[in-house]
Protein backbone atom coordinates (compact mmCIF):
# COMPACT_ATOMS: atom_id res chain seq x y z
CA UNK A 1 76.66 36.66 69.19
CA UNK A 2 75.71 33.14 68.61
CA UNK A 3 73.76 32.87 72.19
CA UNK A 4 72.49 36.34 71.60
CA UNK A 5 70.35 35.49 68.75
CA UNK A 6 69.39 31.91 70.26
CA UNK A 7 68.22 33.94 73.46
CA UNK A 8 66.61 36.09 70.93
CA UNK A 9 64.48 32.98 68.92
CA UNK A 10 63.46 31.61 72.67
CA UNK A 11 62.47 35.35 73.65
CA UNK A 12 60.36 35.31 70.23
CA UNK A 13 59.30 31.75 70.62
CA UNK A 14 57.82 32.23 74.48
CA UNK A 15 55.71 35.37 72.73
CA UNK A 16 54.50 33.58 70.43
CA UNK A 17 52.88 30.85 73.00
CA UNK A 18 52.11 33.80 75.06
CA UNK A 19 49.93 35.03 72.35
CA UNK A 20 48.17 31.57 70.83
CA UNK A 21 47.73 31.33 74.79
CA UNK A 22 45.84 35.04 74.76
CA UNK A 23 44.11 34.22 71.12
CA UNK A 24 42.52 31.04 72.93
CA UNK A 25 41.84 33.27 76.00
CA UNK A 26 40.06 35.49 73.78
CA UNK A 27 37.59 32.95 71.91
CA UNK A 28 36.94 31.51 75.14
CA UNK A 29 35.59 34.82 76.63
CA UNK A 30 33.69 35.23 73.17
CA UNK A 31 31.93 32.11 73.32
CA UNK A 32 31.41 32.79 77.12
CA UNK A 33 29.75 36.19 76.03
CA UNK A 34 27.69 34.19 73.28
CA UNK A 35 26.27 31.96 75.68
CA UNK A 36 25.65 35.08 78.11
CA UNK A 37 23.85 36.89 74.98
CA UNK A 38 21.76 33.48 74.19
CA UNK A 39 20.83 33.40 77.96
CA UNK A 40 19.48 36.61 78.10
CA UNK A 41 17.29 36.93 75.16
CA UNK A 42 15.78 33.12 75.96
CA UNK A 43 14.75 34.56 79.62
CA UNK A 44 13.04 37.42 77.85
């Protein structure tokens, strides 16, 4: 049961870094998509 539950916390833990990983992804793309909208509206 023991190894269970510590393959359990590493299961949980490697989600967790898979998600900060997406989260920074994510504000990445957003800041991508800010420049994009900046961009555009100086060129017009």
């Amino acid at each position: 049961i023991r190894t269970d539950i510590k393959e359990m916390k590493t299961e949980i833990s490697e989600l967790r870094t898979d998600v900060t990983e997406m989260k920074s992804e994510m504000s990445e793309v957003k800041t991508d998509m800010k420049k994009n909208c900046l961009n555009l509206a100086a060129s017009f």
